[in-house]
PDB file of N, CA and C in Angstrom:
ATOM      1  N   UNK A   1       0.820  -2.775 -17.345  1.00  0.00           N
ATOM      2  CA  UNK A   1       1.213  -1.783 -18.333  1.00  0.00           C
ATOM      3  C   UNK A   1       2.101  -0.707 -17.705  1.00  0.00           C
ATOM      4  N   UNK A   2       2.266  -0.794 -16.399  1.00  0.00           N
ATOM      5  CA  UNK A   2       2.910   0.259 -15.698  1.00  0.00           C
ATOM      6  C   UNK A   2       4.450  -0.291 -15.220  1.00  0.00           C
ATOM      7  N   UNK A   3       4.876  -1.368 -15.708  1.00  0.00           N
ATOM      8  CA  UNK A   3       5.846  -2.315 -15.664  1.00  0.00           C
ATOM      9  C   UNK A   3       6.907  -2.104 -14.210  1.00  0.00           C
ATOM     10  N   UNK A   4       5.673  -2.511 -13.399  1.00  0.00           N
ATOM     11  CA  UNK A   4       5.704  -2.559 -11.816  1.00  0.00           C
ATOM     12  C   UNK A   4       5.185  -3.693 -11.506  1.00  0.00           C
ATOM     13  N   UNK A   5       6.118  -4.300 -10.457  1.00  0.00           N
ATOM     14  CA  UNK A   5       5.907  -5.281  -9.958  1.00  0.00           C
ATOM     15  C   UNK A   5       5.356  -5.176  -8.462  1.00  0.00           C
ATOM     16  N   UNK A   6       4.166  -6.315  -8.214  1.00  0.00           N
ATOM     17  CA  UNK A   6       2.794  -5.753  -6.941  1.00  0.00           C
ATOM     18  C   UNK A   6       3.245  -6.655  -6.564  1.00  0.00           C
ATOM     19  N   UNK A   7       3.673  -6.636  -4.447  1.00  0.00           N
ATOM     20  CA  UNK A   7       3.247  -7.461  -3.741  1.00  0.00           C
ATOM     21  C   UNK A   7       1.577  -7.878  -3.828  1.00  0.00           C
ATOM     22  N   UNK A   8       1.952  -9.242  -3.978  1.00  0.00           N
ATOM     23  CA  UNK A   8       0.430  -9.716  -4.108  1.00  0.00           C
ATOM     24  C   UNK A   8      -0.732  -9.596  -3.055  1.00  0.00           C
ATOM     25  N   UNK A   9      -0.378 -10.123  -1.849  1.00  0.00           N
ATOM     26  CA  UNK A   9      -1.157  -9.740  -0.558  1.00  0.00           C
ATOM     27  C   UNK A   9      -0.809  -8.355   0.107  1.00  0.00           C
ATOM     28  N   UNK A  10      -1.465  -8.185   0.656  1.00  0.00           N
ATOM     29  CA  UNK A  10      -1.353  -7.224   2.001  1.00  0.00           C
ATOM     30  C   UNK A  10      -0.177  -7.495   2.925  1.00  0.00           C
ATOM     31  N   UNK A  11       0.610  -6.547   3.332  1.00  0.00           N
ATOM     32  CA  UNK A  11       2.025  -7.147   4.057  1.00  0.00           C
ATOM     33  C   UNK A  11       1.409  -7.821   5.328  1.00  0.00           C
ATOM     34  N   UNK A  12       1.959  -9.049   5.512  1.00  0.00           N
ATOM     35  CA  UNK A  12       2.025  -9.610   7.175  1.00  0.00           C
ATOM     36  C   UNK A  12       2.939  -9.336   7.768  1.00  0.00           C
ATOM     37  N   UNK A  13       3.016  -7.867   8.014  1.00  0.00           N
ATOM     38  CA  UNK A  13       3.880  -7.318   8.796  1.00  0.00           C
ATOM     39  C   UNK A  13       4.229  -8.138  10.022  1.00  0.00           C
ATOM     40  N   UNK A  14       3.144  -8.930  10.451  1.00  0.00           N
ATOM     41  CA  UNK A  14       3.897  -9.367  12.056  1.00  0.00           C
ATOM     42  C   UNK A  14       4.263 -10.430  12.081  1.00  0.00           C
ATOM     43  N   UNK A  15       3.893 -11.503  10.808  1.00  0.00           N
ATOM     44  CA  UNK A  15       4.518 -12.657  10.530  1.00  0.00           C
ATOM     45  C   UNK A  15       4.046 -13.973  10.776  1.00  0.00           C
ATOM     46  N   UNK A  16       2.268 -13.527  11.524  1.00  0.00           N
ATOM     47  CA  UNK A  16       1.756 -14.583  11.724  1.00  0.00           C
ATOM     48  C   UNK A  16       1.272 -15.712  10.454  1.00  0.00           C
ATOM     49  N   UNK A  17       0.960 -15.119   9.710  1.00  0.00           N
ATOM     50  CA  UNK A  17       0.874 -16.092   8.561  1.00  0.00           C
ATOM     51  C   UNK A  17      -0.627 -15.626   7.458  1.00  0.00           C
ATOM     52  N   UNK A  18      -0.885 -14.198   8.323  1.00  0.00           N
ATOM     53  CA  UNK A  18      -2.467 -14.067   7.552  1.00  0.00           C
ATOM     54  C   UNK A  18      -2.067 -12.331   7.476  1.00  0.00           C
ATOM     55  N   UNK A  19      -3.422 -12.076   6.392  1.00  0.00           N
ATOM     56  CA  UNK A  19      -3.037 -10.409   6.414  1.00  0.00           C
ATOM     57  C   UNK A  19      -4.376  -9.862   7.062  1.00  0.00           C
ATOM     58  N   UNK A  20      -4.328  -8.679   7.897  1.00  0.00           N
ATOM     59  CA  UNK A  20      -5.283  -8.283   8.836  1.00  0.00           C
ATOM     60  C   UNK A  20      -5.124  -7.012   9.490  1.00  0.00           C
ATOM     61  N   UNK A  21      -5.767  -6.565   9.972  1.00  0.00           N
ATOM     62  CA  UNK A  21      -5.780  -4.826  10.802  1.00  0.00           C
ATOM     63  C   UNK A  21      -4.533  -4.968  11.761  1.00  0.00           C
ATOM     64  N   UNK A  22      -4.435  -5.963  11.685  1.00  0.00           N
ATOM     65  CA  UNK A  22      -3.142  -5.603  13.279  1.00  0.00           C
ATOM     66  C   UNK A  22      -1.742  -6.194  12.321  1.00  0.00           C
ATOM     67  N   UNK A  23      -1.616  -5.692  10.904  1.00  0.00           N
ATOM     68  CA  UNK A  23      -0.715  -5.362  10.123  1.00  0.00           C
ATOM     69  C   UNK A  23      -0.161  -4.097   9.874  1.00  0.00           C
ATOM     70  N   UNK A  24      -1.619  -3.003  10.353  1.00  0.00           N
ATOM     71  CA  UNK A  24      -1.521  -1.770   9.713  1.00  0.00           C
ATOM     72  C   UNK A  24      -0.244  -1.484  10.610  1.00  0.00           C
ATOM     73  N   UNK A  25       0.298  -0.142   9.632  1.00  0.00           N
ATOM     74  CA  UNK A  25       1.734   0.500  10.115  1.00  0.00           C
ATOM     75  C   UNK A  25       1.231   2.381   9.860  1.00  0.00           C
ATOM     76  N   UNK A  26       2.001   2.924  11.012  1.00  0.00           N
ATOM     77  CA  UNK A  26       1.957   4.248  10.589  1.00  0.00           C
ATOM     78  C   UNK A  26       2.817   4.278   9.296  1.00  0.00           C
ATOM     79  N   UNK A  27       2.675   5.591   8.759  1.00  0.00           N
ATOM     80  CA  UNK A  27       3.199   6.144   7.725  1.00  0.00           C
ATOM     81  C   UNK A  27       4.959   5.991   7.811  1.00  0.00           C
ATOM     82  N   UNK A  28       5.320   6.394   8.501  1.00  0.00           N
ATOM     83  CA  UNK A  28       7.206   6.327   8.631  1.00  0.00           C
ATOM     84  C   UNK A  28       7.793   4.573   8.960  1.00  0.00           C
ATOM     85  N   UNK A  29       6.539   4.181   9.581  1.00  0.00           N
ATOM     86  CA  UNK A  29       6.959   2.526   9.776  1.00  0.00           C
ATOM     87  C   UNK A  29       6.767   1.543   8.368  1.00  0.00           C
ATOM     88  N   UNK A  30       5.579   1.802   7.860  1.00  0.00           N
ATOM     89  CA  UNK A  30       5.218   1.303   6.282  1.00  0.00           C
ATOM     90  C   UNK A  30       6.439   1.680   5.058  1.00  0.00           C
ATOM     91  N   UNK A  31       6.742   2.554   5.837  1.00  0.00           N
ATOM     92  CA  UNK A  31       8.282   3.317   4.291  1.00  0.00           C
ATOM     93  C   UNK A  31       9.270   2.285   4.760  1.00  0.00           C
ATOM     94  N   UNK A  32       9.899   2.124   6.306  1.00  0.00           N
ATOM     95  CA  UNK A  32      10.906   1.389   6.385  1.00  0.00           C
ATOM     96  C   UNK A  32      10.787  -0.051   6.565  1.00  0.00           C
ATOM     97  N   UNK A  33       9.503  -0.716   6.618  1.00  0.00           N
ATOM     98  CA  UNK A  33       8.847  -1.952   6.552  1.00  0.00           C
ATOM     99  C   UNK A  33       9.486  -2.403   4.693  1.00  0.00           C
ATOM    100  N   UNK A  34       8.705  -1.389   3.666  1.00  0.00           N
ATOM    101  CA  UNK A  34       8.630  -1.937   2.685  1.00  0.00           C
ATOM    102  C   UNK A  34      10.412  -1.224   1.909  1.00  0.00           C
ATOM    103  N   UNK A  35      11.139  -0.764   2.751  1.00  0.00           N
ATOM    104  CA  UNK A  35      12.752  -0.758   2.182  1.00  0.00           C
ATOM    105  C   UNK A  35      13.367  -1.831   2.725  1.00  0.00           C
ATOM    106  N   UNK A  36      13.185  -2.807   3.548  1.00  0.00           N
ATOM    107  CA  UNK A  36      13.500  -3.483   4.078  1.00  0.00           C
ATOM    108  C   UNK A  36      13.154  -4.726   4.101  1.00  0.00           C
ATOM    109  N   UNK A  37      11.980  -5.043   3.129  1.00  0.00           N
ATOM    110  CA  UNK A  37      11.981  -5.898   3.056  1.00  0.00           C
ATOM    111  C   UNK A  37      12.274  -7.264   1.831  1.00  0.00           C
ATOM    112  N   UNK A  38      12.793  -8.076   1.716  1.00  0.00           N
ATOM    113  CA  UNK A  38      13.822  -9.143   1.171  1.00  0.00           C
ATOM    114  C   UNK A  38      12.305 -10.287   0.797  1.00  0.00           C
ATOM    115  N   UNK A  39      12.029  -9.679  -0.350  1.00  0.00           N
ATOM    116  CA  UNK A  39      10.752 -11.059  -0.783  1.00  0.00           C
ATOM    117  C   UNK A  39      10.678 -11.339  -2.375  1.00  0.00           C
ATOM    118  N   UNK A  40      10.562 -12.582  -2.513  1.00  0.00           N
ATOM    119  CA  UNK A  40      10.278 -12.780  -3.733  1.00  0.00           C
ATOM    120  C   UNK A  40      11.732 -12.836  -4.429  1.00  0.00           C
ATOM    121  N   UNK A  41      12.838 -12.950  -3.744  1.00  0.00           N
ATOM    122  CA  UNK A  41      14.460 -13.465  -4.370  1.00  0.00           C
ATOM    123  C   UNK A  41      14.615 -11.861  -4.597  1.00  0.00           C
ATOM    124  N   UNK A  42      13.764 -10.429  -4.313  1.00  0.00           N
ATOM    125  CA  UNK A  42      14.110  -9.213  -4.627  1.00  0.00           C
ATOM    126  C   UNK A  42      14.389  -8.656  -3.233  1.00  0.00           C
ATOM    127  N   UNK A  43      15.284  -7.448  -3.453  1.00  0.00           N
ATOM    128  CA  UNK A  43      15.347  -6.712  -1.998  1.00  0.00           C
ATOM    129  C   UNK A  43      14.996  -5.294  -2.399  1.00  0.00           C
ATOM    130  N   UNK A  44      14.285  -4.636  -3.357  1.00  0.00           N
ATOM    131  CA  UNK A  44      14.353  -3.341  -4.049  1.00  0.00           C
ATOM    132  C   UNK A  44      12.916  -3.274  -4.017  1.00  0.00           C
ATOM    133  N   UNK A  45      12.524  -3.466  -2.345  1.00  0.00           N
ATOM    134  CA  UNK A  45      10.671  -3.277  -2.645  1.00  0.00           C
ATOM    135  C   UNK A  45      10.543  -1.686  -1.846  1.00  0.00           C
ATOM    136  N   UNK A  46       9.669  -1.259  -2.302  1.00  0.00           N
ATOM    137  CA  UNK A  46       9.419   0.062  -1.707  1.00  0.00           C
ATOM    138  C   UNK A  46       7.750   0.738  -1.597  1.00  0.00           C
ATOM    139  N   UNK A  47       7.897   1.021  -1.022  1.00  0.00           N
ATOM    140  CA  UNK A  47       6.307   2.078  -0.396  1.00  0.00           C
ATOM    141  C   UNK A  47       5.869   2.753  -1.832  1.00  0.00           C
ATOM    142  N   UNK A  48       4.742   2.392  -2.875  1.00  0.00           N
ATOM    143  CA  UNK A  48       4.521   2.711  -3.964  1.00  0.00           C
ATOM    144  C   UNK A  48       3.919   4.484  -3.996  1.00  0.00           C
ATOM    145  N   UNK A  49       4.438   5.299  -4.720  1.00  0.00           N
ATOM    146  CA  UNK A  49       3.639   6.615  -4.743  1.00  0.00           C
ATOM    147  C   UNK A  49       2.419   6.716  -4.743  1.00  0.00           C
ATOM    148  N   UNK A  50       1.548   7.757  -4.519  1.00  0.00           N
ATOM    149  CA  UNK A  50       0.126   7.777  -4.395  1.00  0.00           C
ATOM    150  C   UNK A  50      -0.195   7.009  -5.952  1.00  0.00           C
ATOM    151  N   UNK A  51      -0.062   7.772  -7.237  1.00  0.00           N
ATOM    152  CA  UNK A  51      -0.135   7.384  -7.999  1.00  0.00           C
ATOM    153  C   UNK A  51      -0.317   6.298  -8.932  1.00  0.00           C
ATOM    154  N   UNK A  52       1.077   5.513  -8.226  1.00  0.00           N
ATOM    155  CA  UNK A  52       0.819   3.905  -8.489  1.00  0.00           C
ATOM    156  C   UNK A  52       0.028   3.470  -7.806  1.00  0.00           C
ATOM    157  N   UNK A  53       0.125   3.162  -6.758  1.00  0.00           N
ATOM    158  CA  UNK A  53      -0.788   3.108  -5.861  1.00  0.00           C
ATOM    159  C   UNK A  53      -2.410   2.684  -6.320  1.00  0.00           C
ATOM    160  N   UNK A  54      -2.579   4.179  -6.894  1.00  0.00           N
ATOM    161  CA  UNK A  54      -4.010   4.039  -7.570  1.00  0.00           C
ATOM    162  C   UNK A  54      -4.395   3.425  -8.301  1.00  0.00           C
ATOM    163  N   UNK A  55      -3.075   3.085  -9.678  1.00  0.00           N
ATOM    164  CA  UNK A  55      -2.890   2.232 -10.723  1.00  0.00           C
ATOM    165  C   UNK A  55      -3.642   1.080 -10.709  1.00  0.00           C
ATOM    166  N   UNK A  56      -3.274   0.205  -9.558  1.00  0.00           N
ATOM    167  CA  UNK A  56      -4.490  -0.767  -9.352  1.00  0.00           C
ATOM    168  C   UNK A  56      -5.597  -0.866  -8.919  1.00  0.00           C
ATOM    169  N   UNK A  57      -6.070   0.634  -8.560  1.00  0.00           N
ATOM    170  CA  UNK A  57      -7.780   0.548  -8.742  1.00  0.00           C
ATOM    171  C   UNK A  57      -8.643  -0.280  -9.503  1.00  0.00           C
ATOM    172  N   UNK A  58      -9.741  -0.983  -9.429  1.00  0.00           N
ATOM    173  CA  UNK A  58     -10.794  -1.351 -10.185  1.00  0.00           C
ATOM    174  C   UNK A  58     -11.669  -0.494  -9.593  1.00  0.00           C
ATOM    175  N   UNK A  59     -11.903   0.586 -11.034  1.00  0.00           N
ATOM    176  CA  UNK A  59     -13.614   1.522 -10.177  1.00  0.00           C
ATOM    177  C   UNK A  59     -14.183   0.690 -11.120  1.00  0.00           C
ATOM    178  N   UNK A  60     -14.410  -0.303 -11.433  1.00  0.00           N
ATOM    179  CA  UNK A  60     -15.566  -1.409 -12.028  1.00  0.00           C
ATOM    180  C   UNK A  60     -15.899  -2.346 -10.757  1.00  0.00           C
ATOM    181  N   UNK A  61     -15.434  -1.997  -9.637  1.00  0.00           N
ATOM    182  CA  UNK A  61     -15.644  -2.966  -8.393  1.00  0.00           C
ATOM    183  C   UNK A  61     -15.683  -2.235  -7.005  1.00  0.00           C
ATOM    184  N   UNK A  62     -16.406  -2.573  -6.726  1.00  0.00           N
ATOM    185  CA  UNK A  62     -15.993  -2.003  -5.017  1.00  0.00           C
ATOM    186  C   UNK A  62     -15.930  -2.895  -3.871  1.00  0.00           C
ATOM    187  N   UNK A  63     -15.553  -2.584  -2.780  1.00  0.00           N
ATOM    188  CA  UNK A  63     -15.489  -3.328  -1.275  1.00  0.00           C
ATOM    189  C   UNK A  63     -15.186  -4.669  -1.533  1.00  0.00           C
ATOM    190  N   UNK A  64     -13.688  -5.171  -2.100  1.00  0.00           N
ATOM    191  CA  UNK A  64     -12.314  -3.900  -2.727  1.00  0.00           C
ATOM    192  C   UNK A  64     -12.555  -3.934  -4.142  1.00  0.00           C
ATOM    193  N   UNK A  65     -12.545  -2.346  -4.330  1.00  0.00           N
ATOM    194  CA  UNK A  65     -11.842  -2.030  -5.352  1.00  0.00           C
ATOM    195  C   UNK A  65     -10.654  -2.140  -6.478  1.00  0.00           C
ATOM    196  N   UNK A  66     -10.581  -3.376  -6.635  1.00  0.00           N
ATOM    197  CA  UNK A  66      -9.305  -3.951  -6.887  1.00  0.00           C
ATOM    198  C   UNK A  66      -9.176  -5.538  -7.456  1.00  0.00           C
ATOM    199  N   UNK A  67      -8.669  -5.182  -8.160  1.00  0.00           N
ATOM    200  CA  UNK A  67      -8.471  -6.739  -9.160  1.00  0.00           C
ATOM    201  C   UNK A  67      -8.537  -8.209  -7.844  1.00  0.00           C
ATOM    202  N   UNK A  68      -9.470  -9.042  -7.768  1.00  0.00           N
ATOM    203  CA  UNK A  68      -9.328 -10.298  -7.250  1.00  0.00           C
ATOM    204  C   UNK A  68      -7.911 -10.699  -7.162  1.00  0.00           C
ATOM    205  N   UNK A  69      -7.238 -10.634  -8.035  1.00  0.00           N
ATOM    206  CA  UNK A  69      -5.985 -11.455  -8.071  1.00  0.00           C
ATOM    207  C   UNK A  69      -4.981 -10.618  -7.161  1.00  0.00           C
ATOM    208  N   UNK A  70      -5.262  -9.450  -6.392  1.00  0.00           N
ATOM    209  CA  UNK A  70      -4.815  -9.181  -5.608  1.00  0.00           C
ATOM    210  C   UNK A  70      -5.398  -9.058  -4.249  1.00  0.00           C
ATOM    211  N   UNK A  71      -5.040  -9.967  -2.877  1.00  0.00           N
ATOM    212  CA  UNK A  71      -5.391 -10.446  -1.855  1.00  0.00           C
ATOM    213  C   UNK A  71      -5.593  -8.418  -0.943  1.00  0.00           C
ATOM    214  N   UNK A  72      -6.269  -8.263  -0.825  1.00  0.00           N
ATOM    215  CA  UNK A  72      -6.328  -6.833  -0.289  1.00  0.00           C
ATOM    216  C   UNK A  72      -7.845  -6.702   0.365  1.00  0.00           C
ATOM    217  N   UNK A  73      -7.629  -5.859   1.499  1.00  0.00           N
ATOM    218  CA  UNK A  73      -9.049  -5.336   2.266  1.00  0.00           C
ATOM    219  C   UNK A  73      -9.788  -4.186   1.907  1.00  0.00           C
ATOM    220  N   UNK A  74     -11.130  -3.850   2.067  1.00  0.00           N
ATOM    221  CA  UNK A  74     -11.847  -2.722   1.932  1.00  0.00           C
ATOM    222  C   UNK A  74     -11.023  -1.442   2.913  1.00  0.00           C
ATOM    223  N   UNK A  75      -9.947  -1.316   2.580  1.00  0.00           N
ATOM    224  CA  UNK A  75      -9.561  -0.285   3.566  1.00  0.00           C
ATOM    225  C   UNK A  75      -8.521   0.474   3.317  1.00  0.00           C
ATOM    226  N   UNK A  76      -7.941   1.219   4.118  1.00  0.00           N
ATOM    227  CA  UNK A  76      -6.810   2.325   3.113  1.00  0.00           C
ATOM    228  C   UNK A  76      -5.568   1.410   3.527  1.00  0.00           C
ATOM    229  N   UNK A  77      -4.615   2.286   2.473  1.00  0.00           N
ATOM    230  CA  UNK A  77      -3.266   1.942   2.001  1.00  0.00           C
ATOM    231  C   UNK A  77      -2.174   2.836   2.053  1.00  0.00           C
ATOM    232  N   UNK A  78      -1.558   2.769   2.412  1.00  0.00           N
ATOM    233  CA  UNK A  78       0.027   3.785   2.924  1.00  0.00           C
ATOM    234  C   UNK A  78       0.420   4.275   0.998  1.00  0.00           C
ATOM    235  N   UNK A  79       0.228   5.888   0.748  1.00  0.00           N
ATOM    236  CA  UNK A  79       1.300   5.536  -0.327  1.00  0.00           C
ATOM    237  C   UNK A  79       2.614   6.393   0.452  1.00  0.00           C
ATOM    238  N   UNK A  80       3.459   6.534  -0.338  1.00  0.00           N
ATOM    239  CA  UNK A  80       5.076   7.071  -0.350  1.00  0.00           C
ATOM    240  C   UNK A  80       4.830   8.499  -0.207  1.00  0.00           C
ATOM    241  N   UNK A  81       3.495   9.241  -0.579  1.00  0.00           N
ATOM    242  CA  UNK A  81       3.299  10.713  -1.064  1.00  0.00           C
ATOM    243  C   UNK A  81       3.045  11.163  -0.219  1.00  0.00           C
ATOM    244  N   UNK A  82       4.378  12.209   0.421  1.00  0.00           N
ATOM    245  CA  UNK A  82       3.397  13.104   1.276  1.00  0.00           C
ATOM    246  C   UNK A  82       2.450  14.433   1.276  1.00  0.00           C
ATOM    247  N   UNK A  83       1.801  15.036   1.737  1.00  0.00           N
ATOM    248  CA  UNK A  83       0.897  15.543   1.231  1.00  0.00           C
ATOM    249  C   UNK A  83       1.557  17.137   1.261  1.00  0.00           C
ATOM    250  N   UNK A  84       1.933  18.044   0.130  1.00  0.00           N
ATOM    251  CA  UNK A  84       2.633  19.462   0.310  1.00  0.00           C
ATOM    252  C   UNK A  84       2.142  20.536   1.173  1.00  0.00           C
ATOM    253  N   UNK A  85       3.074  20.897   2.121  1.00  0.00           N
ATOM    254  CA  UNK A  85       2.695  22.172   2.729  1.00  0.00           C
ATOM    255  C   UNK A  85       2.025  21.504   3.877  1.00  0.00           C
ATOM    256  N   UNK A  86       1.777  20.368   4.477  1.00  0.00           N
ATOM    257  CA  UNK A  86       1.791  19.854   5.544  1.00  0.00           C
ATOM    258  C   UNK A  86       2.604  18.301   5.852  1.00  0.00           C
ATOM    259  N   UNK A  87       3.306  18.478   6.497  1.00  0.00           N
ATOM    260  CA  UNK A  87       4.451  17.796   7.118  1.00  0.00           C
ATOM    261  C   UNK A  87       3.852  16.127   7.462  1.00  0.00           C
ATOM    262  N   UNK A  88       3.190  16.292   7.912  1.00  0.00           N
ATOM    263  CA  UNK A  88       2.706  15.739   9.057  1.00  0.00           C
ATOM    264  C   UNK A  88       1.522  14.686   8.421  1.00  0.00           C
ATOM    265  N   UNK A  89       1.077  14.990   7.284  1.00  0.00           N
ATOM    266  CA  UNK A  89      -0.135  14.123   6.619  1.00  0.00           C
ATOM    267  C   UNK A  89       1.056  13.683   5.345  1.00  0.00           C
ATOM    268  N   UNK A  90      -0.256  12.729   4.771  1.00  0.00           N
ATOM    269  CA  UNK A  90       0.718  11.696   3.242  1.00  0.00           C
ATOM    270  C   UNK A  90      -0.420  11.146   2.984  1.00  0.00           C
ATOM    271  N   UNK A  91      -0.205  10.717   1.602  1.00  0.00           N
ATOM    272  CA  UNK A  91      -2.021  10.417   0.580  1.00  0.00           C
ATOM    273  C   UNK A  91      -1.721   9.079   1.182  1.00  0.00           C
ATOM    274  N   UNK A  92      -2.759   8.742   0.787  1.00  0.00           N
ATOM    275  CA  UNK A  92      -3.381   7.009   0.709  1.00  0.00           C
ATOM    276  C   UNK A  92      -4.533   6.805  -0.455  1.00  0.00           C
ATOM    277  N   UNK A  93      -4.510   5.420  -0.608  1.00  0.00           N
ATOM    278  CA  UNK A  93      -5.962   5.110  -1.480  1.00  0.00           C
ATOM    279  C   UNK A  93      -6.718   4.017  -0.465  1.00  0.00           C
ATOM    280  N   UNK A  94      -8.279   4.694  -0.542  1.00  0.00           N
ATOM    281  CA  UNK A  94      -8.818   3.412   0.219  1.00  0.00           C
ATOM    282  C   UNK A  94      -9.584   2.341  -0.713  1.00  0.00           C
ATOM    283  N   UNK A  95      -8.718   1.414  -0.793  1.00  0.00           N
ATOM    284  CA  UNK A  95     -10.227   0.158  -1.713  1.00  0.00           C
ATOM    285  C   UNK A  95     -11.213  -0.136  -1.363  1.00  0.00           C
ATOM    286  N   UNK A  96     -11.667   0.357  -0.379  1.00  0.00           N
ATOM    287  CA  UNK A  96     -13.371   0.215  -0.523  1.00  0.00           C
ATOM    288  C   UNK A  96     -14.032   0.566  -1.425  1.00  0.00           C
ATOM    289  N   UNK A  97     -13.716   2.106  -2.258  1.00  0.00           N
ATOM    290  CA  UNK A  97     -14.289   2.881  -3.548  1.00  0.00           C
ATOM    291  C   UNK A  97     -13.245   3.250  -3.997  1.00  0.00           C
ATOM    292  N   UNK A  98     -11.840   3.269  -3.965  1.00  0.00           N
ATOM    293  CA  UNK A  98     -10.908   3.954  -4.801  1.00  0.00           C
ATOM    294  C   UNK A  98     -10.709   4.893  -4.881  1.00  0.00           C
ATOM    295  N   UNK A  99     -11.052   6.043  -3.742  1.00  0.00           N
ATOM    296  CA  UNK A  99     -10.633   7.084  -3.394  1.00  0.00           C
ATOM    297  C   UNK A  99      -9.434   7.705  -3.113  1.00  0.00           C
ATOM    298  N   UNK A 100      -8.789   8.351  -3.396  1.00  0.00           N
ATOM    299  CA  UNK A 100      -7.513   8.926  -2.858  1.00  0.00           C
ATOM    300  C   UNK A 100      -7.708  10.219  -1.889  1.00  0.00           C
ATOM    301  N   UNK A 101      -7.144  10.278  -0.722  1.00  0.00           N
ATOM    302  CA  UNK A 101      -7.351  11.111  -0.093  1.00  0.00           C
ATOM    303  C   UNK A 101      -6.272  11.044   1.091  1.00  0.00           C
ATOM    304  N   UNK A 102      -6.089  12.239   1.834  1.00  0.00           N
ATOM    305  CA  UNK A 102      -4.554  12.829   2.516  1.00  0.00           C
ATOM    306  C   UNK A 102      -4.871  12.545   4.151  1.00  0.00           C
ATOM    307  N   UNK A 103      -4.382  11.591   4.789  1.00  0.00           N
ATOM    308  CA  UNK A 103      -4.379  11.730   6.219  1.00  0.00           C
ATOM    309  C   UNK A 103      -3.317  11.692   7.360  1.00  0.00           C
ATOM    310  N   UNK A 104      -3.430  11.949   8.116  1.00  0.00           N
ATOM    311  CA  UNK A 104      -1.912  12.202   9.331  1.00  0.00           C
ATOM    312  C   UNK A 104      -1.271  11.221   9.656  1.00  0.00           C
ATOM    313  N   UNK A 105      -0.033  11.102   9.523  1.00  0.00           N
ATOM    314  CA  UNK A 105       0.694  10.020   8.923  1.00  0.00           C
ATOM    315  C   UNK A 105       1.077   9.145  10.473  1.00  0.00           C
ATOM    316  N   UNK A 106       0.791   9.335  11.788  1.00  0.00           N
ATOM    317  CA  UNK A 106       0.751   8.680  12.970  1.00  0.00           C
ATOM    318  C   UNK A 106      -0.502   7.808  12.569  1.00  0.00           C
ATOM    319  N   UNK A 107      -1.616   7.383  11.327  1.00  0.00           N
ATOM    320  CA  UNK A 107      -2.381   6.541  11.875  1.00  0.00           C
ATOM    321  C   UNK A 107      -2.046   5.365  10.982  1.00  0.00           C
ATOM    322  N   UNK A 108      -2.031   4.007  11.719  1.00  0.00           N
ATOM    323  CA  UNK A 108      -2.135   2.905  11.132  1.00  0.00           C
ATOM    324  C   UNK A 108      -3.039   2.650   9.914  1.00  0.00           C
ATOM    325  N   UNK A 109      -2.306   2.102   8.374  1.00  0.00           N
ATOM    326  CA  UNK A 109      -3.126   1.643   7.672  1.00  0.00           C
ATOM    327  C   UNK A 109      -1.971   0.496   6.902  1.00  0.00           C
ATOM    328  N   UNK A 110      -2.980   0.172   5.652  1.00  0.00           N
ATOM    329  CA  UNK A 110      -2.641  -1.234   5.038  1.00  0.00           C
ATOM    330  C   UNK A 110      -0.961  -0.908   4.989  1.00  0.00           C
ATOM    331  N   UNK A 111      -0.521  -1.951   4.100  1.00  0.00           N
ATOM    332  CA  UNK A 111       0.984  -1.554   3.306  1.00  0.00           C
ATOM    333  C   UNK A 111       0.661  -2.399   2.187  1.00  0.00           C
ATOM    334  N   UNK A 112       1.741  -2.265   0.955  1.00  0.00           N
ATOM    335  CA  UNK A 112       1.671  -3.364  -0.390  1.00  0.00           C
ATOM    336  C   UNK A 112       2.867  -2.402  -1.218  1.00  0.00           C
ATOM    337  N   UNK A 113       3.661  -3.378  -1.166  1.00  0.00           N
ATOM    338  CA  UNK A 113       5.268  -2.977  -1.716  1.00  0.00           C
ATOM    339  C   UNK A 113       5.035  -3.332  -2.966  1.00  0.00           C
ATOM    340  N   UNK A 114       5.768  -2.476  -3.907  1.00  0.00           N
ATOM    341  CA  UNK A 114       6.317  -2.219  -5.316  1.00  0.00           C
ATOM    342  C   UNK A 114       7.508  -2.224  -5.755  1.00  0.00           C
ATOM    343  N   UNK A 115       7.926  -2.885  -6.627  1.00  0.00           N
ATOM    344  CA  UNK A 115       9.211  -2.636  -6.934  1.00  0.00           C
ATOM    345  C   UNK A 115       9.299  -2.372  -8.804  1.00  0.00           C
ATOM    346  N   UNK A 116      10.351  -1.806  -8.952  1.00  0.00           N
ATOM    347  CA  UNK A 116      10.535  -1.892 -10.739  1.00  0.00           C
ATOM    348  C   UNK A 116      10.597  -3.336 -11.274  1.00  0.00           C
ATOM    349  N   UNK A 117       9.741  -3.950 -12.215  1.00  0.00           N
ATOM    350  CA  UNK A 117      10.077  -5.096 -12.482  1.00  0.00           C
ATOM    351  C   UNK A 117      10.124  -5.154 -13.890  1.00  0.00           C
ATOM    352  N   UNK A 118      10.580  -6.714 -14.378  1.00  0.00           N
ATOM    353  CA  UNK A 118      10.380  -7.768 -13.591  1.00  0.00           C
ATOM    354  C   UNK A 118      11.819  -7.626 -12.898  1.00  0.00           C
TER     355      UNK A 118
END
């Protein structure tokens, strides 16, 4: 209903063939990971705002929080938002419970690109 189009899995950032913790990206690496990347015959994928982001919450589910039909871990997620009046932090959502909450953007977490679709 938000007529956004979801990478389905978790990015395999490193290309081995599975999605996993040693995908996670800091915050400035996850922005230029998901501008850069060329999937699905699209090249217009991008680091989704906190907001969207949240969009695919299921709080009818937990550990993940999140529709089955999307391949994702109990764990946080890079959004695009950084957090005002400090530089240095940017939101995330974690699917374990669907929380949104602001942390320092040097630490590794998930990624999952968005683009306008179809």
């Amino acid at each position: 209903c938000t007529g956004l189009q979801w990478q389905k899995d978790t990015a395999d950032v490193n290309g081995d063939g599975q999605s996993t913790g040693q995908d996670n990206l800091t915050w400035c690496d996850a922005l230029a990971y998901c501008e850069n990347l060329s999937f699905a015959g699209h090249d217009d994928w991008r680091l989704p705002n906190v907001r969207e982001l949240q969009s695919i919450v299921d709080y009818g589910r937990v550990g993940p929080a999140i529709d089955p039909v999307f391949g994702a871990f109990s764990s946080v997620y890079w959004s695009s938002t950084s957090y005002a009046g400090y530089p240095d932090y940017a939101w995330g959502v974690d699917f374990y419970g669907g929380n949104v909450f602001y942390d320092v953007k040097d630490n590794g977490y998930g990624v999952r690109a968005v683009r306008s679709g179809p």
